[in-house]
Protein backbone atom coordinates (compact mmCIF):
# COMPACT_ATOMS: atom_id res chain seq x y z
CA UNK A 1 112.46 106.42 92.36
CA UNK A 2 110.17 103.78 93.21
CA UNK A 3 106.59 105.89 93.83
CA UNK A 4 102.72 105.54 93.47
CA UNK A 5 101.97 106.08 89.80
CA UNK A 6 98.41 108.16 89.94
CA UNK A 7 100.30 110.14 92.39
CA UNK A 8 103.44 110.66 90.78
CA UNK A 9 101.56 111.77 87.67
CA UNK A 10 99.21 113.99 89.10
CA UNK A 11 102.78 115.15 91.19
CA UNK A 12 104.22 115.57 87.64
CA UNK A 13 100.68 117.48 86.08
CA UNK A 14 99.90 120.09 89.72
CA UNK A 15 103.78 120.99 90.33
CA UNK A 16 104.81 124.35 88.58
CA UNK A 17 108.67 123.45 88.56
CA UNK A 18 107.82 119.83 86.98
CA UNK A 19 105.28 121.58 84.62
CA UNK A 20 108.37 123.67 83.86
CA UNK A 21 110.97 120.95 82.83
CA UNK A 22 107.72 118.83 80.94
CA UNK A 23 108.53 115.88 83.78
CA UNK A 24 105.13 114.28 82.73
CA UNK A 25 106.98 112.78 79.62
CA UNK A 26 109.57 111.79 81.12
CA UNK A 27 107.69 108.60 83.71
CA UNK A 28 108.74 105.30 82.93
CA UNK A 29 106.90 103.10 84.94
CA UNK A 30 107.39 99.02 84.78
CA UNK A 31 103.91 96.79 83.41
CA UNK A 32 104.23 94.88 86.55
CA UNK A 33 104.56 96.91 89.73
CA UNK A 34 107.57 96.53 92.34
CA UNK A 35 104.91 96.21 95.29
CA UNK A 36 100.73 96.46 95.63
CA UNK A 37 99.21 97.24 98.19
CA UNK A 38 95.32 98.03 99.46
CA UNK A 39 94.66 101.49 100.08
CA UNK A 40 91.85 102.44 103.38
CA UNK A 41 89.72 104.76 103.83
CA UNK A 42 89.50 105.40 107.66
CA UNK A 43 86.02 106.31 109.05
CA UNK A 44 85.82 106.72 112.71
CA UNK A 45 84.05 104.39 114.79
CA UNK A 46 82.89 106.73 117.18
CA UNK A 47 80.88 108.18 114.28
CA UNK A 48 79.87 105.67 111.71
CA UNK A 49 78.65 102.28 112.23
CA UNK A 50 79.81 99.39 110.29
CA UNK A 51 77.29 98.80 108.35
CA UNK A 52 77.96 102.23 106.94
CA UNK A 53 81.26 101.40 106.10
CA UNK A 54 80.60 98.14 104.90
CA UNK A 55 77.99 99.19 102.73
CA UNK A 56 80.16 102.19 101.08
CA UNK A 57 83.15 99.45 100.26
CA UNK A 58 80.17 97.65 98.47
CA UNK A 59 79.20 100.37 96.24
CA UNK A 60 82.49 101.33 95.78
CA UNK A 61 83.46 97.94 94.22
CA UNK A 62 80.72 98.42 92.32
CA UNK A 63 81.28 101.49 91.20
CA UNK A 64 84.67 101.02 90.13
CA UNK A 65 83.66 98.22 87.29
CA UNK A 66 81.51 101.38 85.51
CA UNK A 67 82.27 103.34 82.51
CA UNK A 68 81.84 106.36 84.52
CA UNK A 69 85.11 105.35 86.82
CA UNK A 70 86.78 104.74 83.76
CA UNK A 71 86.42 107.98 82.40
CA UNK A 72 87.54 109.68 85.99
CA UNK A 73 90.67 107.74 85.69
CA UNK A 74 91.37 108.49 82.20
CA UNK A 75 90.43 112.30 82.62
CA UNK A 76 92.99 113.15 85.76
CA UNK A 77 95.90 110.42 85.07
């Protein structure tokens, strides 16, 4: 089935009965994907300003060029 692959292998890592059967080896996922799409992070506007928000989507560019996101994404998928 067509899915999300970070989620589908942390579905495949967390999930006792697909722990059971060893589904992790068993993804085949294409090089290109079928669809992409932008994922949001929803802040309310009652609560935070914009300039909050468009300060945090700065530094979270920025923070996803480093090393240290790197090694997140290599440590959990």
């Amino acid at each position: 089935m067509p899915a999300v692959l970070e989620t589908t292998i942390d579905m495949t890592k967390s999930n006792i009965d697909l722990q059971k059967i060893d589904a992790y080896r068993d993804i085949y996922y294409f090089d290109k994907p079928l669809f992409v799409s932008k994922f949001y992070l929803m802040f309310s506007k009652k609560t935070v300003s914009k300039e909050f928000v468009d300060r945090f989507s700065d530094r979270l560019e920025e923070f996803k060029k480093t090393q240290q996101y790197q090694d997140i994404l290599s440590k959990y998928l």
